[in-house]
C-alpha atoms as a PDB file:
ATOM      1  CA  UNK A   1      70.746 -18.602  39.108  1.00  0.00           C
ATOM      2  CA  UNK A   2      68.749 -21.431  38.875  1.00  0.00           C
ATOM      3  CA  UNK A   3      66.786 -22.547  35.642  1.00  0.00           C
ATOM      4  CA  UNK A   4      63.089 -23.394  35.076  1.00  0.00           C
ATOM      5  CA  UNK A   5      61.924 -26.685  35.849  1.00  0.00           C
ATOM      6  CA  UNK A   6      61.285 -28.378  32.602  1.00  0.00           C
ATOM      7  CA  UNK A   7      57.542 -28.916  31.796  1.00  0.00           C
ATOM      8  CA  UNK A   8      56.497 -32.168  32.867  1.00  0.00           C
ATOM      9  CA  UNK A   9      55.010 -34.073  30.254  1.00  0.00           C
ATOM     10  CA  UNK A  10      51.539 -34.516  32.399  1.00  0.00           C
ATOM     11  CA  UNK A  11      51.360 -30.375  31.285  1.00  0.00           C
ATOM     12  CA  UNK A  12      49.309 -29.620  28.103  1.00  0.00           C
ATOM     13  CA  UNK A  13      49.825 -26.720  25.925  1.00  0.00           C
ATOM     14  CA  UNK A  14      46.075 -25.279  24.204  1.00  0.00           C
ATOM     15  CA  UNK A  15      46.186 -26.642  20.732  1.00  0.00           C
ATOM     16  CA  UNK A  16      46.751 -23.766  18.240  1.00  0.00           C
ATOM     17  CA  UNK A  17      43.602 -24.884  16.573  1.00  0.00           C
ATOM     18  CA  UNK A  18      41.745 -23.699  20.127  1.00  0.00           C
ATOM     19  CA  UNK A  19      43.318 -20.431  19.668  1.00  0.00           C
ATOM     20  CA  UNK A  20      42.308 -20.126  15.795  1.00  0.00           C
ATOM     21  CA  UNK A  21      38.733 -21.873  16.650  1.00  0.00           C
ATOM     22  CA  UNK A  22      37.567 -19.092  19.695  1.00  0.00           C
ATOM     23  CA  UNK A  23      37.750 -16.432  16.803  1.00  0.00           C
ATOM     24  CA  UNK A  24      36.072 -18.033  14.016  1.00  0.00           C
ATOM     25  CA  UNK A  25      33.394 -19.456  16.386  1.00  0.00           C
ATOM     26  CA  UNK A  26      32.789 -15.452  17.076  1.00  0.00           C
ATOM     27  CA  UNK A  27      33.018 -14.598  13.982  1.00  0.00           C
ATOM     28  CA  UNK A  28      30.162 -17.048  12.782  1.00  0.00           C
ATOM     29  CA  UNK A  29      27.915 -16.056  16.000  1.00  0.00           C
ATOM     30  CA  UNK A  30      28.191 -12.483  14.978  1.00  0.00           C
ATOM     31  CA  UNK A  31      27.111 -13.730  10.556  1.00  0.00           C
ATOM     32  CA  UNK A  32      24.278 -15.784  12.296  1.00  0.00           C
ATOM     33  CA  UNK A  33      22.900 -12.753  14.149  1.00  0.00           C
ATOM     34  CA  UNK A  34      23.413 -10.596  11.080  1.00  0.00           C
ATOM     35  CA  UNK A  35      21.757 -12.829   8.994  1.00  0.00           C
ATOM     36  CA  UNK A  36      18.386 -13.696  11.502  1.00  0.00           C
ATOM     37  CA  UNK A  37      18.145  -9.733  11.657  1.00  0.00           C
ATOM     38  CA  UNK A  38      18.202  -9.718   7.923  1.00  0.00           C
ATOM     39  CA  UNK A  39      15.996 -12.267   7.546  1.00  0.00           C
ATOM     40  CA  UNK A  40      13.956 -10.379  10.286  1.00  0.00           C
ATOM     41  CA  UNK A  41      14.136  -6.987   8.189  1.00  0.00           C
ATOM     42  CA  UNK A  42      13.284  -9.291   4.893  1.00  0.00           C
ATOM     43  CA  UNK A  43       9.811 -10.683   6.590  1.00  0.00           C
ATOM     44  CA  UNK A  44       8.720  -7.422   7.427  1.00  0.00           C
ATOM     45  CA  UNK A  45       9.002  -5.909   4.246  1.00  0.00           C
ATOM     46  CA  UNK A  46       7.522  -8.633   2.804  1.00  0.00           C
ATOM     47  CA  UNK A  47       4.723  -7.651   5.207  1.00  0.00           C
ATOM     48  CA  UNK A  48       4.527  -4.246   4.373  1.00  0.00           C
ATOM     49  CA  UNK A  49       4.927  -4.320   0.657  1.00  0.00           C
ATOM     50  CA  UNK A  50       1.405  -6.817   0.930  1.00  0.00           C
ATOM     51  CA  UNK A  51      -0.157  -4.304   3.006  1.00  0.00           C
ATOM     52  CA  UNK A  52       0.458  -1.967   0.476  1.00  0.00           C
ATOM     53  CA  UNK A  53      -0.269  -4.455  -2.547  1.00  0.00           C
ATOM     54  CA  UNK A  54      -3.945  -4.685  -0.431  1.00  0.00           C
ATOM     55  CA  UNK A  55      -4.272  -1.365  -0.202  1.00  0.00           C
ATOM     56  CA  UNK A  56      -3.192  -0.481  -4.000  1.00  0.00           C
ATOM     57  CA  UNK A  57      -6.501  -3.084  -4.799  1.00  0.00           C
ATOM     58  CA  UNK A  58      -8.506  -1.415  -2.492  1.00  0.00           C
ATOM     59  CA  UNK A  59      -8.140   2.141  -4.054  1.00  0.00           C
ATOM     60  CA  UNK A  60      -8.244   0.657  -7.208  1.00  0.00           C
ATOM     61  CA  UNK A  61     -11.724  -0.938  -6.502  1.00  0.00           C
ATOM     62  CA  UNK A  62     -12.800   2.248  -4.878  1.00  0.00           C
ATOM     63  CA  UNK A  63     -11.696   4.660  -7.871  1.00  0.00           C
ATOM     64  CA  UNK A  64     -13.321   2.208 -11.161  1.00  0.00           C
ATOM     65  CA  UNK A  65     -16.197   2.632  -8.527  1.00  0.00           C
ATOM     66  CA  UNK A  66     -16.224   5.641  -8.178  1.00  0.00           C
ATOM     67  CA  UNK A  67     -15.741   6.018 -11.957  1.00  0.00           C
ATOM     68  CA  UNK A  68     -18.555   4.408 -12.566  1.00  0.00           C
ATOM     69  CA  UNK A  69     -20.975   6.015 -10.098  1.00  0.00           C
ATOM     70  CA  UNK A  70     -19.548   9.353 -12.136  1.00  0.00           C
ATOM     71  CA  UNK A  71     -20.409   7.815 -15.021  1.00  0.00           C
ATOM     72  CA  UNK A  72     -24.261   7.360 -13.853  1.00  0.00           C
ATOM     73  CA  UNK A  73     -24.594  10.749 -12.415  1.00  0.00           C
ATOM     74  CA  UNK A  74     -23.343  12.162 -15.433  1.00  0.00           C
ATOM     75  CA  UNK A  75     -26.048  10.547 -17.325  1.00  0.00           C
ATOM     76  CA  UNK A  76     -28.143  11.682 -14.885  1.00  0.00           C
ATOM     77  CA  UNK A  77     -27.893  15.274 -14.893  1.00  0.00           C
ATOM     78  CA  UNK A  78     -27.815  14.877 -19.037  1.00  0.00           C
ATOM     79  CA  UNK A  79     -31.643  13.535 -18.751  1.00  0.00           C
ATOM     80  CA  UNK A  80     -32.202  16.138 -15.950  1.00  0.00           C
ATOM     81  CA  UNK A  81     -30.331  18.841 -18.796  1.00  0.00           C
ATOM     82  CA  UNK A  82     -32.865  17.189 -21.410  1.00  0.00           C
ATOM     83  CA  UNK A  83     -35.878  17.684 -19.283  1.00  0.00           C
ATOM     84  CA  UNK A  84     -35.090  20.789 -18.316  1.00  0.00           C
ATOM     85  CA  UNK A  85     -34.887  22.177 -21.756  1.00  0.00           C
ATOM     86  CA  UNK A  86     -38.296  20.523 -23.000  1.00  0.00           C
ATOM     87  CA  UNK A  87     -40.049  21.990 -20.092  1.00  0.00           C
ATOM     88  CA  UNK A  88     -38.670  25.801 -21.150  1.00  0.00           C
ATOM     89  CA  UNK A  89     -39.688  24.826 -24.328  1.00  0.00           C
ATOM     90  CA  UNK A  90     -43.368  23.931 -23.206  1.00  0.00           C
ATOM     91  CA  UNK A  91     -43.169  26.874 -20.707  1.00  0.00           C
ATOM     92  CA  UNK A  92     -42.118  28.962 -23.610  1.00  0.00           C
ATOM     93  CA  UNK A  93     -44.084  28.145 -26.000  1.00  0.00           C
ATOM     94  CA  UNK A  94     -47.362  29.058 -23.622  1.00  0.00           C
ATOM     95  CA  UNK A  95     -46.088  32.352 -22.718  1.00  0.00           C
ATOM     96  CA  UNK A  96     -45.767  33.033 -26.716  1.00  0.00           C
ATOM     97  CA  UNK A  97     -49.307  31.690 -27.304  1.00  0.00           C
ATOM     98  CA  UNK A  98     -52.379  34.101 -27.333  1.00  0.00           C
ATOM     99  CA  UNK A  99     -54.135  33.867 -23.696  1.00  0.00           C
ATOM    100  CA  UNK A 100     -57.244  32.163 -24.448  1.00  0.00           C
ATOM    101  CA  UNK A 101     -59.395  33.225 -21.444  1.00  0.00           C
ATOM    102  CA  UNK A 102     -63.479  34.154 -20.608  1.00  0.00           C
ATOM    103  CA  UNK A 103     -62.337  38.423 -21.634  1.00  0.00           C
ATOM    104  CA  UNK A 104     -60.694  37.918 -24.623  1.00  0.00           C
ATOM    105  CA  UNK A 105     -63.487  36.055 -26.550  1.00  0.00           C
ATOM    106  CA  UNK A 106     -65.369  39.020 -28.751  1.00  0.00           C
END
């Protein structure tokens, strides 16, 4: 039986740092990904929650609008009301008065 050669000292072992370093290099890769997708996810939010934020104004704007084009027809329909009733009134009042026409003078 014969025994190994000895390694020659021109032969390098990998460092154990190497072997530690492949894994955390991964490792960080993997966080930088994670955290570019977060910051990805964070962006868009961002994004939507202005769209809404816009959109909240809008329909805000568009309802005290609104409220205050209700506000005018309401007062508009309460002179129309008023109107209304004077004219029955007037339209009343010459149904209850005596017709004063050419017959009935004696």
């Amino acid at each position: 039986m014969s025994t190994p050669p000895a390694p020659t000292p021109t032969e390098s072992r990998p460092s154990p740092w190497l072997t530690m370093a492949v894994p955390i290099v991964v490792t960080l890769l993997g966080l930088a990904v994670q955290w570019g997708t977060l910051g990805a996810d964070v962006r868009h939010l961002e994004r939507r929650c202005t769209i809404a934020e816009a959109e909240l104004t809008r329909i805000s704007s568009a309802q005290s609008s609104a409220a205050t084009q209700a506000a005018r027809i309401e007062a508009r329909f309460d002179g129309m009301e008023r109107e209304l009733s004077r004219l029955a009134r007037a339209v009343e009042r010459l149904t209850d008065a005596p017709a004063t026409s050419a017959r009935s003078v004696p």
